[in-house]
PDB file of N, CA and C in Angstrom:
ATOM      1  N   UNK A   1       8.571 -49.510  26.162  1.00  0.00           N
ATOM      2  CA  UNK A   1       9.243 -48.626  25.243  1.00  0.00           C
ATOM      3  C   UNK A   1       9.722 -49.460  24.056  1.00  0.00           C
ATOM      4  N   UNK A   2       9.488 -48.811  23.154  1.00  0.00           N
ATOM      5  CA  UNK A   2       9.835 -49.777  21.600  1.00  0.00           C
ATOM      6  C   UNK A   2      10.650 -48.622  20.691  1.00  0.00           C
ATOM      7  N   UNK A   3      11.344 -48.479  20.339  1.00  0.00           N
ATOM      8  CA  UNK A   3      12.614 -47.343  19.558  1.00  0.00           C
ATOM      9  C   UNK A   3      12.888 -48.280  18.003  1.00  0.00           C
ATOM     10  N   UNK A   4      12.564 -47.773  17.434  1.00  0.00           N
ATOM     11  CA  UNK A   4      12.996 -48.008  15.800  1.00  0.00           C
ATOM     12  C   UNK A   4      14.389 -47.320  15.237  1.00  0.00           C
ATOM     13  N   UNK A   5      14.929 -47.504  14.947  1.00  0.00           N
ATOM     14  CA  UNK A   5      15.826 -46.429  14.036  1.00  0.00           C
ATOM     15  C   UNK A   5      16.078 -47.120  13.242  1.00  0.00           C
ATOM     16  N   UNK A   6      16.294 -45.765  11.895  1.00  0.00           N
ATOM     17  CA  UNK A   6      16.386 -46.027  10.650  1.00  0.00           C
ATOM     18  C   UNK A   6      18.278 -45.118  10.429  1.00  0.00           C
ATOM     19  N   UNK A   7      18.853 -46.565  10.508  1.00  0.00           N
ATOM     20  CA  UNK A   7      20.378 -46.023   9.914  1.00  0.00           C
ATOM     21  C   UNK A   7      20.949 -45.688   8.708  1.00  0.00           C
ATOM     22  N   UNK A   8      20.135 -46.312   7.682  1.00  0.00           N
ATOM     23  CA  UNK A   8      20.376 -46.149   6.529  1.00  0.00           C
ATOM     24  C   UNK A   8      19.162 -46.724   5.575  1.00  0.00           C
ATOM     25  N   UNK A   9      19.218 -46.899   4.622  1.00  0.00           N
ATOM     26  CA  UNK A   9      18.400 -46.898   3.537  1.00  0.00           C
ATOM     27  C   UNK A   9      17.803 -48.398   3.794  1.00  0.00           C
ATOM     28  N   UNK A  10      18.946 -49.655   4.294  1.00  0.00           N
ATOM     29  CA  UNK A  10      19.293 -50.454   4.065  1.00  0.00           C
ATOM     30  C   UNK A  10      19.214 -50.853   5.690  1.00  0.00           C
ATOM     31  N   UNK A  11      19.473 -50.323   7.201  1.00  0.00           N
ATOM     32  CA  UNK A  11      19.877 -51.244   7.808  1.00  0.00           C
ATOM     33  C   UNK A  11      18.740 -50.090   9.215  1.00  0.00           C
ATOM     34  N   UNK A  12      18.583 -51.218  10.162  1.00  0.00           N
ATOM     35  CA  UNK A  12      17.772 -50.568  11.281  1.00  0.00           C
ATOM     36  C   UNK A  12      18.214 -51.167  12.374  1.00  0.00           C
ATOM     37  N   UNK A  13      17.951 -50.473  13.714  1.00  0.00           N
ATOM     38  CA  UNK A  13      18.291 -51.088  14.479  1.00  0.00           C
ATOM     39  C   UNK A  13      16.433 -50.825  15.236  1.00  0.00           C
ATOM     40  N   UNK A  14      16.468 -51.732  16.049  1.00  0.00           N
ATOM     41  CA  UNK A  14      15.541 -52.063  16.936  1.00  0.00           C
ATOM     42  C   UNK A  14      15.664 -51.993  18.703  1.00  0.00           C
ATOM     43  N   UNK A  15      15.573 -51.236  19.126  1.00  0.00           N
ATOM     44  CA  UNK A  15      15.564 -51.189  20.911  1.00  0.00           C
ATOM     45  C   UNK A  15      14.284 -51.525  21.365  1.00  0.00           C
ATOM     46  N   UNK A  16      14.038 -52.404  22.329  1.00  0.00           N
ATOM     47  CA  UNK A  16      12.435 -52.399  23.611  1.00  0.00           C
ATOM     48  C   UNK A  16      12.743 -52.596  24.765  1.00  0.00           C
ATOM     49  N   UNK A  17      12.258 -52.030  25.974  1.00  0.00           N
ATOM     50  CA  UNK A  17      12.344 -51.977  27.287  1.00  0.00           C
ATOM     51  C   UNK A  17      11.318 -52.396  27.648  1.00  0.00           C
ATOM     52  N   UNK A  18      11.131 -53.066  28.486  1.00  0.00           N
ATOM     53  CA  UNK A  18       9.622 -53.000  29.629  1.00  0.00           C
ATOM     54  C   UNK A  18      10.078 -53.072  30.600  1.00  0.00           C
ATOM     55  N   UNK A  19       9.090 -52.798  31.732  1.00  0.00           N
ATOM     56  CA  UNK A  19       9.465 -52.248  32.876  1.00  0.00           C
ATOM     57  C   UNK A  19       8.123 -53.136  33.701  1.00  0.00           C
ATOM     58  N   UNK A  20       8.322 -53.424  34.740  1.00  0.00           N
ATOM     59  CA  UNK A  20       6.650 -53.727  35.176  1.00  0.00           C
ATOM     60  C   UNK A  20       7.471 -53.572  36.788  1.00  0.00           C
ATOM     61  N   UNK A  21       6.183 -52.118  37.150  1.00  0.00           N
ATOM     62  CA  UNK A  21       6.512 -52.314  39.060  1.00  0.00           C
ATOM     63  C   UNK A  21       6.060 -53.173  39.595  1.00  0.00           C
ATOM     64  N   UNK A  22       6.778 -52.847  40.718  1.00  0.00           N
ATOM     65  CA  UNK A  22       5.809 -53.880  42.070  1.00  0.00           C
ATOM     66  C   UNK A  22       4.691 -54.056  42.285  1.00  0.00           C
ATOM     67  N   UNK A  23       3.909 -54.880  43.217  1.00  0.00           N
ATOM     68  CA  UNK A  23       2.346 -54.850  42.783  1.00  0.00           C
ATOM     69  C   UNK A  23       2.127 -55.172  44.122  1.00  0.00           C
ATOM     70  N   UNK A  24       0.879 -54.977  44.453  1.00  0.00           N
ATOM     71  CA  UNK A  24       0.245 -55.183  46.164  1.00  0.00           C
ATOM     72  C   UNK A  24      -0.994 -56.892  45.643  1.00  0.00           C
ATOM     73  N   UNK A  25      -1.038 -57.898  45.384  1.00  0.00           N
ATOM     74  CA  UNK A  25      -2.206 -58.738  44.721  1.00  0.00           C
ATOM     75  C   UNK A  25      -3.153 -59.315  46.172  1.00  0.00           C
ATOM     76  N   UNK A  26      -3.828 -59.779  46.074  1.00  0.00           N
ATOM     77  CA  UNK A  26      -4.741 -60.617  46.780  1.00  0.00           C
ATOM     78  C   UNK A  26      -3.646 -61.507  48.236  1.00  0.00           C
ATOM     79  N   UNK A  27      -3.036 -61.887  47.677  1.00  0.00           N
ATOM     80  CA  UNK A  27      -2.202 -63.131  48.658  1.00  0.00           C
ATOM     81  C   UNK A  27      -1.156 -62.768  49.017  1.00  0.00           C
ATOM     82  N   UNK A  28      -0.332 -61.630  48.522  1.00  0.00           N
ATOM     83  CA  UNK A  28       0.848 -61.488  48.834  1.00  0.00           C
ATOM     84  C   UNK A  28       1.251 -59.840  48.198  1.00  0.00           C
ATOM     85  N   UNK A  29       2.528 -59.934  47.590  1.00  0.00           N
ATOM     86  CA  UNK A  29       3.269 -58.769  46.758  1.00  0.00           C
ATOM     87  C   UNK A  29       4.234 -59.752  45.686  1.00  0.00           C
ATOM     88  N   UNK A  30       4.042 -58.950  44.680  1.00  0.00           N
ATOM     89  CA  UNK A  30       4.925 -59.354  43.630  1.00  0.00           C
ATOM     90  C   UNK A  30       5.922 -58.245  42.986  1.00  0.00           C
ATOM     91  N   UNK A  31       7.214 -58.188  42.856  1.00  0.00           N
ATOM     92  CA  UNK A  31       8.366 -57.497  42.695  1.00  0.00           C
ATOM     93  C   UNK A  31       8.560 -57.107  41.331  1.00  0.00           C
ATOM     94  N   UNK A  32       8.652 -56.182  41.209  1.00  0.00           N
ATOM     95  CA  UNK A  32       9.374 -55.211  39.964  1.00  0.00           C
ATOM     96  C   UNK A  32      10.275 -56.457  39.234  1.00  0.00           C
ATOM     97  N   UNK A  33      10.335 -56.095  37.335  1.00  0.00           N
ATOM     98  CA  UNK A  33      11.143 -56.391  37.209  1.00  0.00           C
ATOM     99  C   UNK A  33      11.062 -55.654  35.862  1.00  0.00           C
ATOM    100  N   UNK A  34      12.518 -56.106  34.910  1.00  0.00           N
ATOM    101  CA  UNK A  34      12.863 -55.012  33.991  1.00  0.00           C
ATOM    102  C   UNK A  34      13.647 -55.923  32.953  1.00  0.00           C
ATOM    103  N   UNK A  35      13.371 -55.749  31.481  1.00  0.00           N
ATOM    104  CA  UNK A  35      14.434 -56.058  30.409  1.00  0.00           C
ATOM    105  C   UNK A  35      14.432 -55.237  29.259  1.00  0.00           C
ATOM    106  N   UNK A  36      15.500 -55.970  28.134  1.00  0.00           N
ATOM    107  CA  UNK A  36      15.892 -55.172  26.986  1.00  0.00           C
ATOM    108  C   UNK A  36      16.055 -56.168  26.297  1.00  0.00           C
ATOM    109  N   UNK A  37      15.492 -55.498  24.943  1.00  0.00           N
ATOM    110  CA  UNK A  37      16.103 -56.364  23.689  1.00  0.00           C
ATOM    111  C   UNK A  37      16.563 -55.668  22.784  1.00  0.00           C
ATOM    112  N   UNK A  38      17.535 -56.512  21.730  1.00  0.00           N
ATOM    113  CA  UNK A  38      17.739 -55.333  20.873  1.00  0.00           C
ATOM    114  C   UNK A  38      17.954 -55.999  19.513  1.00  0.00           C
ATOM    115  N   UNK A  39      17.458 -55.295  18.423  1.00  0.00           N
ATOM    116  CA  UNK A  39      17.851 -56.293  17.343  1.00  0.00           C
ATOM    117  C   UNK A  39      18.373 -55.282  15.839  1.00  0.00           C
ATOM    118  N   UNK A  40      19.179 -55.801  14.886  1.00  0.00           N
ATOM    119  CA  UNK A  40      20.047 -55.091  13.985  1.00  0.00           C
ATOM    120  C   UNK A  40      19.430 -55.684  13.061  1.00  0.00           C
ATOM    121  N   UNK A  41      19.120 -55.204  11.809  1.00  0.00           N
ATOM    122  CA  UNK A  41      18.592 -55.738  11.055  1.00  0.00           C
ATOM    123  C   UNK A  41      18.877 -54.742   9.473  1.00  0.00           C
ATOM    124  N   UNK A  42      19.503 -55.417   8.837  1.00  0.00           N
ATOM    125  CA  UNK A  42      20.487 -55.377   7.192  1.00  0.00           C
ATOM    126  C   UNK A  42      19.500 -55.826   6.022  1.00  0.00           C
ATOM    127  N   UNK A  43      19.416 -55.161   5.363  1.00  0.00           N
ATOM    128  CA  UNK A  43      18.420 -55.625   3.854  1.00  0.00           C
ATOM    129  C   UNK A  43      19.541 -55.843   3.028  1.00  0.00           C
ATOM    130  N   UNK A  44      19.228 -56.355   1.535  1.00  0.00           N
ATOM    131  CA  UNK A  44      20.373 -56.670   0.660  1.00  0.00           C
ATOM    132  C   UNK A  44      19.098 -56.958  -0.810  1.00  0.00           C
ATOM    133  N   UNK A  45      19.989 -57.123  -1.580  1.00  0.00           N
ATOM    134  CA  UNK A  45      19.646 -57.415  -2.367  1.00  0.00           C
ATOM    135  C   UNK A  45      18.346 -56.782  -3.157  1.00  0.00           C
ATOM    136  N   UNK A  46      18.210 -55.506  -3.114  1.00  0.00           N
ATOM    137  CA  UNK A  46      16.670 -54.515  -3.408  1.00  0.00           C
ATOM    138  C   UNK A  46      15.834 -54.975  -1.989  1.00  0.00           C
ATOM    139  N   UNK A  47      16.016 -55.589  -1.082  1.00  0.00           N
ATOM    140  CA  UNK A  47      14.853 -55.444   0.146  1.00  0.00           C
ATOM    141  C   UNK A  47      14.635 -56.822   0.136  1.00  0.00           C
ATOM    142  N   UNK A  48      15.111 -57.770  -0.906  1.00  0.00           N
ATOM    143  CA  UNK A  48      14.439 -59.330  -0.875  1.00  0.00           C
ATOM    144  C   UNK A  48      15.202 -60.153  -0.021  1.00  0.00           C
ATOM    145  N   UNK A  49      16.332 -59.887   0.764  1.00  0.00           N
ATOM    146  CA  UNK A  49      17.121 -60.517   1.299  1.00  0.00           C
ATOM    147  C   UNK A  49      17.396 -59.843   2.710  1.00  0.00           C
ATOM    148  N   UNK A  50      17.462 -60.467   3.538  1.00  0.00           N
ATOM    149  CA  UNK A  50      17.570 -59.670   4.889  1.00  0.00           C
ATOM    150  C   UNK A  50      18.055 -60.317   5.852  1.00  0.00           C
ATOM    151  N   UNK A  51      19.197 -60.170   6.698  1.00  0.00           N
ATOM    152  CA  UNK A  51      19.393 -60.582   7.957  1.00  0.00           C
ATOM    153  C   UNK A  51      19.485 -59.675   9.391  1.00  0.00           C
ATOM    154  N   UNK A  52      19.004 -60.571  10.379  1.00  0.00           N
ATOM    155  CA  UNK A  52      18.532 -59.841  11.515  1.00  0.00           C
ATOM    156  C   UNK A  52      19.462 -60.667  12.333  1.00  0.00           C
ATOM    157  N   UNK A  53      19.650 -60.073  13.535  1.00  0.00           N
ATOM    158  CA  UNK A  53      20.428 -60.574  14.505  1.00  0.00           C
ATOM    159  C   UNK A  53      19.850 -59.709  15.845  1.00  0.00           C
ATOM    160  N   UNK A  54      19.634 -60.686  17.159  1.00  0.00           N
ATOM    161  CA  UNK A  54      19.112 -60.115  18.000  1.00  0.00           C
ATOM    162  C   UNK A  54      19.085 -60.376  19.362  1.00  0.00           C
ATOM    163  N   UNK A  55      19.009 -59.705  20.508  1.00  0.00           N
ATOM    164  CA  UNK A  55      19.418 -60.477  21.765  1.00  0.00           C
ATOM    165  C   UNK A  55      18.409 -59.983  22.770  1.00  0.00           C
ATOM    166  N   UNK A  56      17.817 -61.305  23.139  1.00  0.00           N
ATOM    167  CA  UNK A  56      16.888 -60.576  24.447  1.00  0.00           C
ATOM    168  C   UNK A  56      17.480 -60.767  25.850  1.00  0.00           C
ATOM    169  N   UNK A  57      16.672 -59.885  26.615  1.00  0.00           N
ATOM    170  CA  UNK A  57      17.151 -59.177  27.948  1.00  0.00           C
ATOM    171  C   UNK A  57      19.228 -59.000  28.345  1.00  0.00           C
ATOM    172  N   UNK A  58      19.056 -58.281  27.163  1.00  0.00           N
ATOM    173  CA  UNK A  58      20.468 -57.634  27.636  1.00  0.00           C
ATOM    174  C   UNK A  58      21.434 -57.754  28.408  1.00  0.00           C
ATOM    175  N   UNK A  59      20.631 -56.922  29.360  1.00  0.00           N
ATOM    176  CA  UNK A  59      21.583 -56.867  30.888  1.00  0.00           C
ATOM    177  C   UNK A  59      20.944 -57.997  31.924  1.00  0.00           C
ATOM    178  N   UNK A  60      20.280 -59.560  31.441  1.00  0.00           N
ATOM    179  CA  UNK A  60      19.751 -60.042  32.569  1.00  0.00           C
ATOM    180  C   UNK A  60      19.693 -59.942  33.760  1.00  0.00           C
ATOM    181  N   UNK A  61      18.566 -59.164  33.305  1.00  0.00           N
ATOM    182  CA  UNK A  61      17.888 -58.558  34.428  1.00  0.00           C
ATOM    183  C   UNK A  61      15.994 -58.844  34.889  1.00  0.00           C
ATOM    184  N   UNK A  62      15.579 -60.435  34.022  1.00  0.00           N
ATOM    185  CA  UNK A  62      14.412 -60.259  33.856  1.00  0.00           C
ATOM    186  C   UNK A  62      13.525 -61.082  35.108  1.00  0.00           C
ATOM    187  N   UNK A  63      14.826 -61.809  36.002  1.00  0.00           N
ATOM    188  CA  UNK A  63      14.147 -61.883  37.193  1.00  0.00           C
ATOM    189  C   UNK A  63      13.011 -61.386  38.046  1.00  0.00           C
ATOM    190  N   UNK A  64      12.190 -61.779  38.667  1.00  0.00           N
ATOM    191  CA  UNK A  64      11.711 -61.400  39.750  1.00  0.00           C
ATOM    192  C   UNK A  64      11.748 -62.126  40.908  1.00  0.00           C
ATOM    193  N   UNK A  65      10.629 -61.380  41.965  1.00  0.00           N
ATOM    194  CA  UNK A  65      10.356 -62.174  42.909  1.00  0.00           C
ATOM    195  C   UNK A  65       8.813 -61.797  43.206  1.00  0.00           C
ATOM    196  N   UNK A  66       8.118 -62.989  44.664  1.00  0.00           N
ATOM    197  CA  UNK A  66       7.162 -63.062  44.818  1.00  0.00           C
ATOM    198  C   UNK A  66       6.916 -63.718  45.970  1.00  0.00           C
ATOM    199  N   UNK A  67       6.015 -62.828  46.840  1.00  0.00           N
ATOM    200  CA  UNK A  67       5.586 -62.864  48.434  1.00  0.00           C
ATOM    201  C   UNK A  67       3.981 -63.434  48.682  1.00  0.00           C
ATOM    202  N   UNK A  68       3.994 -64.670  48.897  1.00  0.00           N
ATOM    203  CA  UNK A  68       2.600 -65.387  49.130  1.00  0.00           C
ATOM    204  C   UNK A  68       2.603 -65.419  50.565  1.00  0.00           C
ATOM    205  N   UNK A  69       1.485 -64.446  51.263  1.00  0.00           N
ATOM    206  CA  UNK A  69       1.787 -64.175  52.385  1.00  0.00           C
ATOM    207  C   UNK A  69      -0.345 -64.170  53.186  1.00  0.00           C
ATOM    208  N   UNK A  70      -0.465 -65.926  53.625  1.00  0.00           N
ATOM    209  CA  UNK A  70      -2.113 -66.414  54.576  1.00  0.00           C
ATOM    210  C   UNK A  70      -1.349 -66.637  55.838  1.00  0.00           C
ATOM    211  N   UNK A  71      -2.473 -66.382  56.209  1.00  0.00           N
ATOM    212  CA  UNK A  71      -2.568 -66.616  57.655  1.00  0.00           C
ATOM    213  C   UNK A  71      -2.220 -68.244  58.205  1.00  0.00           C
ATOM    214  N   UNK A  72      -1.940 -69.173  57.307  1.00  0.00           N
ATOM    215  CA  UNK A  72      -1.255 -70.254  57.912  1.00  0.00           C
ATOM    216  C   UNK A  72      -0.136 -70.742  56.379  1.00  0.00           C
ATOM    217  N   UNK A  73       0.346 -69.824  56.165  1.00  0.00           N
ATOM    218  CA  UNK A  73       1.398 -69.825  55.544  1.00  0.00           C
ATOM    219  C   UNK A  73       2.475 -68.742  54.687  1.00  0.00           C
ATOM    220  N   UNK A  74       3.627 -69.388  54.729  1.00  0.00           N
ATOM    221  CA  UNK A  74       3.919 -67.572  54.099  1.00  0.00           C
ATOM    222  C   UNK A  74       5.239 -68.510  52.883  1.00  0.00           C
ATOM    223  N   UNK A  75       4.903 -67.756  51.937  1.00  0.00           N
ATOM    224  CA  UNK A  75       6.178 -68.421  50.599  1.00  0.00           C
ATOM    225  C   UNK A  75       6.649 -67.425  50.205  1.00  0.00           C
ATOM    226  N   UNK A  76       8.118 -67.053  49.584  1.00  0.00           N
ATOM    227  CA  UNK A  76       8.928 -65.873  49.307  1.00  0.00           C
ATOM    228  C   UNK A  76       9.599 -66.750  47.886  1.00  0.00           C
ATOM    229  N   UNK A  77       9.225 -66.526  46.702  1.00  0.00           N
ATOM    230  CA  UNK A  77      10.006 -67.054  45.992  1.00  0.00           C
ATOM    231  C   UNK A  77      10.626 -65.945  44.838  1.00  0.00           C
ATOM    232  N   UNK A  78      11.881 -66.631  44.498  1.00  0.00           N
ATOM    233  CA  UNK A  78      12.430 -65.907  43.291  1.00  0.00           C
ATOM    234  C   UNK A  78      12.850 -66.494  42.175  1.00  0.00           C
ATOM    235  N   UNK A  79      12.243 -66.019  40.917  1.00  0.00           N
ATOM    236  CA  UNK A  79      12.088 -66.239  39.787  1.00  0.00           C
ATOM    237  C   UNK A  79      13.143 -65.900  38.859  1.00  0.00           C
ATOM    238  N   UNK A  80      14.285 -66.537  38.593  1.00  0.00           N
ATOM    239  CA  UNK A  80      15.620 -65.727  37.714  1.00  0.00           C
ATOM    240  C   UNK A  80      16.007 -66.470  36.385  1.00  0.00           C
ATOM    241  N   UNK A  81      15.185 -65.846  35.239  1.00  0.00           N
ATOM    242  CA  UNK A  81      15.732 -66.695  33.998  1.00  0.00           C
ATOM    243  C   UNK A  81      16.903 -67.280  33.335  1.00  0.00           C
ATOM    244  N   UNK A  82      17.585 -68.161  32.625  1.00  0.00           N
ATOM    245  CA  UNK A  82      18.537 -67.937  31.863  1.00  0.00           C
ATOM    246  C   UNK A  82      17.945 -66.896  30.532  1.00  0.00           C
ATOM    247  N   UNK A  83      17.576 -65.754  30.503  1.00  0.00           N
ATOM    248  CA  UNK A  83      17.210 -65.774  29.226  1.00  0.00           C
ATOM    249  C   UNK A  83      18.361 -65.048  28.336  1.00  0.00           C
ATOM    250  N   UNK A  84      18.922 -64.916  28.273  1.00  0.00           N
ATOM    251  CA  UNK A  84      19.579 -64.200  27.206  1.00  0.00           C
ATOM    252  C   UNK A  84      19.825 -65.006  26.253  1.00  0.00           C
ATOM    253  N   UNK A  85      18.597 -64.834  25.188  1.00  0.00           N
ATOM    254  CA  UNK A  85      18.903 -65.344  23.672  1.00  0.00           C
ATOM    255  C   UNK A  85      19.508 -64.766  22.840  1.00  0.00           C
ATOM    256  N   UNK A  86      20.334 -65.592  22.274  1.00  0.00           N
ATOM    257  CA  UNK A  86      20.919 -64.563  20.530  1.00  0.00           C
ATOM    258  C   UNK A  86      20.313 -65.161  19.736  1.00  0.00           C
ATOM    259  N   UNK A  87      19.806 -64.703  18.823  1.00  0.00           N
ATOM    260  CA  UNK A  87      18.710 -65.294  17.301  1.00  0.00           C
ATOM    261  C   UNK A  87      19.301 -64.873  16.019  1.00  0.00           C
ATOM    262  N   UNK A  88      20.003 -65.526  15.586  1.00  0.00           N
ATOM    263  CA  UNK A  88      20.158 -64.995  14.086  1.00  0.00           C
ATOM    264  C   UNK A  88      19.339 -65.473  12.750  1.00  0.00           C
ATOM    265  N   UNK A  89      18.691 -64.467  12.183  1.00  0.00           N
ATOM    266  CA  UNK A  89      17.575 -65.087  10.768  1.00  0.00           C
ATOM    267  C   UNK A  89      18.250 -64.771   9.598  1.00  0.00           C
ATOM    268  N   UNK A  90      17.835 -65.004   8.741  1.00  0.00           N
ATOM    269  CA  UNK A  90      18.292 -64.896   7.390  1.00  0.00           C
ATOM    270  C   UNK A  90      16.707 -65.190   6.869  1.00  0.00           C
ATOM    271  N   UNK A  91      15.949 -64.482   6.128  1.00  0.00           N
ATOM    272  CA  UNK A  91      15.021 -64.591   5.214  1.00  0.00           C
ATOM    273  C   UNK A  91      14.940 -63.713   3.386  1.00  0.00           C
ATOM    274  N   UNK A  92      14.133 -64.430   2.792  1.00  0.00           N
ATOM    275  CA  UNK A  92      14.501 -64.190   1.636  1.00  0.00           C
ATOM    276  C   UNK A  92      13.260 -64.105   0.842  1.00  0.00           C
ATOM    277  N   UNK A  93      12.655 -62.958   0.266  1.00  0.00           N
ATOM    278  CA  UNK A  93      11.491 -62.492  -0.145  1.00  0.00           C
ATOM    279  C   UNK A  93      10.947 -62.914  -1.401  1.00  0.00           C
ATOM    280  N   UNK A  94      10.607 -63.991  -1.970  1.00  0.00           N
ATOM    281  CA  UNK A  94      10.543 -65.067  -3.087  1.00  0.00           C
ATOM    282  C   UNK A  94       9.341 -64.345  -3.658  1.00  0.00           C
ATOM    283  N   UNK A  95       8.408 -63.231  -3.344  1.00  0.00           N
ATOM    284  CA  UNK A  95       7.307 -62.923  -4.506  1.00  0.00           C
ATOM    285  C   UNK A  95       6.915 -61.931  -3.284  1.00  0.00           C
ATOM    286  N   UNK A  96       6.624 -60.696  -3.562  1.00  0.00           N
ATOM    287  CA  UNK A  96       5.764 -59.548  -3.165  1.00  0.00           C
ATOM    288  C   UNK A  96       4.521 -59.506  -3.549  1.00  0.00           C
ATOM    289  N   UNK A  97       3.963 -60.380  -3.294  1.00  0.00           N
ATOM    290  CA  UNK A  97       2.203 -60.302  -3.536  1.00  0.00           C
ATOM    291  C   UNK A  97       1.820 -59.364  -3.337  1.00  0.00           C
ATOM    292  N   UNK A  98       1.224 -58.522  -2.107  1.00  0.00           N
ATOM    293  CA  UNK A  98       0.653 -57.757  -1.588  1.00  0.00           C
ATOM    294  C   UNK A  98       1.503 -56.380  -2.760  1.00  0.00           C
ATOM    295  N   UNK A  99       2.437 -55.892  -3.092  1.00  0.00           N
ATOM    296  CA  UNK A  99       2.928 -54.804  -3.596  1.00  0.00           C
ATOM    297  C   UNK A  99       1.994 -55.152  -5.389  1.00  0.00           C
ATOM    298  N   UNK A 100       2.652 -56.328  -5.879  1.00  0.00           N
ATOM    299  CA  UNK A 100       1.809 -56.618  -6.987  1.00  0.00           C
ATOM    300  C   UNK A 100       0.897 -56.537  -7.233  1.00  0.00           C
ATOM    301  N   UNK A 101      -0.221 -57.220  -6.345  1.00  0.00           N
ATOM    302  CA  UNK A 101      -1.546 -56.938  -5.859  1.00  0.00           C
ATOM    303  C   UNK A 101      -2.482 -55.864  -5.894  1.00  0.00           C
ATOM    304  N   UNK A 102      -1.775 -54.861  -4.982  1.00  0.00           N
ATOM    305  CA  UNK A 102      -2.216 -54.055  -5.125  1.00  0.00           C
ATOM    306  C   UNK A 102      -1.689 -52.567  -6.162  1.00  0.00           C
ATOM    307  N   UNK A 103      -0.994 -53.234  -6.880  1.00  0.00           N
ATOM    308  CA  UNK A 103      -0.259 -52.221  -8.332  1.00  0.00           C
ATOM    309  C   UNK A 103       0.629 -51.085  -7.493  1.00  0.00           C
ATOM    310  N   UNK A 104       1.071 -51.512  -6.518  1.00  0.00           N
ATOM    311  CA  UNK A 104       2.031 -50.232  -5.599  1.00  0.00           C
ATOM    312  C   UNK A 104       3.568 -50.779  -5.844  1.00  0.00           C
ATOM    313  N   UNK A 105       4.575 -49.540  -5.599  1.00  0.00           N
ATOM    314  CA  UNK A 105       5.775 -50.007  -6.082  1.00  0.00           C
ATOM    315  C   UNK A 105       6.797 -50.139  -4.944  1.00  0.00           C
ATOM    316  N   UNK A 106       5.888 -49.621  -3.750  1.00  0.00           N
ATOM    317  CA  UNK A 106       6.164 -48.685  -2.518  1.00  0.00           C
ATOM    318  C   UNK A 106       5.892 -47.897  -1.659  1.00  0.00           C
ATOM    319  N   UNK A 107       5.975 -47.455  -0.028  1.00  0.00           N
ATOM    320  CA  UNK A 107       5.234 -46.561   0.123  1.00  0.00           C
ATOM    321  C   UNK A 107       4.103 -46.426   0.583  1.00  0.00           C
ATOM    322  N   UNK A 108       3.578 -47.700   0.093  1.00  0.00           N
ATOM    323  CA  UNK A 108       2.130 -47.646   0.910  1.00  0.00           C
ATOM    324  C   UNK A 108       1.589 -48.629   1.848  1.00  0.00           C
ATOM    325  N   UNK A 109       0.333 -49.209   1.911  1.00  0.00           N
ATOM    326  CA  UNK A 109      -0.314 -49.674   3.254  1.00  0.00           C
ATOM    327  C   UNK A 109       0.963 -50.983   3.673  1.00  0.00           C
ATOM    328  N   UNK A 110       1.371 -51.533   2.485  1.00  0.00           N
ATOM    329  CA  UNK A 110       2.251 -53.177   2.724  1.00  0.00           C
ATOM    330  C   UNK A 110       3.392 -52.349   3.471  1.00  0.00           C
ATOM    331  N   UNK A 111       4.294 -51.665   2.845  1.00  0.00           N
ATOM    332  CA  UNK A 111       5.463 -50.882   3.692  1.00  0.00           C
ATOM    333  C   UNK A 111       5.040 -51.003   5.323  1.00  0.00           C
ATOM    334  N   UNK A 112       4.084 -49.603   5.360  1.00  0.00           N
ATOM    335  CA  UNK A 112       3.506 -49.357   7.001  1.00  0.00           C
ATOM    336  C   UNK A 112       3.207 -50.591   7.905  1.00  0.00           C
ATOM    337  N   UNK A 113       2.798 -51.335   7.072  1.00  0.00           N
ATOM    338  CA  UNK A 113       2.452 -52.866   7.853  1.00  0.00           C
ATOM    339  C   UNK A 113       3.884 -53.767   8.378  1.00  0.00           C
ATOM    340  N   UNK A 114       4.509 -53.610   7.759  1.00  0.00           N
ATOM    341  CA  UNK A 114       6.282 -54.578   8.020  1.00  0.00           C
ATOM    342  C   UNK A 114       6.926 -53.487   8.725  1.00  0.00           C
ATOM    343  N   UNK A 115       6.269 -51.991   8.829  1.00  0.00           N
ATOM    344  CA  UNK A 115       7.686 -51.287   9.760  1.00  0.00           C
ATOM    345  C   UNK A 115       8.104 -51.566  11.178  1.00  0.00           C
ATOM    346  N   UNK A 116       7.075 -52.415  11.959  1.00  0.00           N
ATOM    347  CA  UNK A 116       7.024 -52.934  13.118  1.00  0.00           C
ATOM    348  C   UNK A 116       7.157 -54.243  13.382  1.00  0.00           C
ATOM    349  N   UNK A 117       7.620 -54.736  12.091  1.00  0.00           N
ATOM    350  CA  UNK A 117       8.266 -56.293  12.292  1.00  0.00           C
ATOM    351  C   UNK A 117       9.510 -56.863  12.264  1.00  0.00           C
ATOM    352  N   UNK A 118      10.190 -57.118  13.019  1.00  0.00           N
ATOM    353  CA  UNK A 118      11.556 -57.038  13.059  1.00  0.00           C
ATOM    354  C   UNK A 118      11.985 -58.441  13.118  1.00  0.00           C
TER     355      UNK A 118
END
């Protein structure tokens, strides 16, 4: 799951979930697991200036586990990240080629292309 929102003219927020079930594999079973990220993201300056701020797996929760299970051996292991990153960017848009380029002011293919980049 990937959620965009548009708060204002100027600022978005970003939600993603994944989810992955349990699984039956060749050697064993491997266990469900689940996270979130989320990221805020502020324009300034006509769109040339921007900061993002962002945190993955939320509720660390992105652990798993995993059942290696032959006939002359059996392993049960569990997998539990530190991950919870915070990332803060700051970038700064020094020349719009692609808008110049292609004589657009806005609106078109360059926009649609950055709406999924956060």
């Amino acid at each position: 799951m990937n959620n965009d929102f548009r708060i204002s003219e100027n600022s978005r927020v970003q939600i993603r979930g994944y989810y992955r079930g349990p699984s039956i594999t060749i050697q064993g079973e491997r266990g469900s697991f689940f996270y979130t990220s989320i990221a805020v993201r502020q324009d300034f300056m006509q769109k040339k200036l921007n900061l993002t701020a962002s945190m993955r797996d939320v509720f660390g929760t992105m652990g798993r586990d995993m059942i290696t299970d032959q006939p002359n051996y059996y392993v049960k292991q569990d997998f539990n990240r530190d991950s919870q990153i915070v990332r803060l960017s700051l970038s700064y848009k020094i020349n719009d080629y692609q808008r110049k380029r292609n004589g657009r002011q806005g609106g078109g293919e360059a926009d649609m292309e950055m709406e999924g980049e956060f």
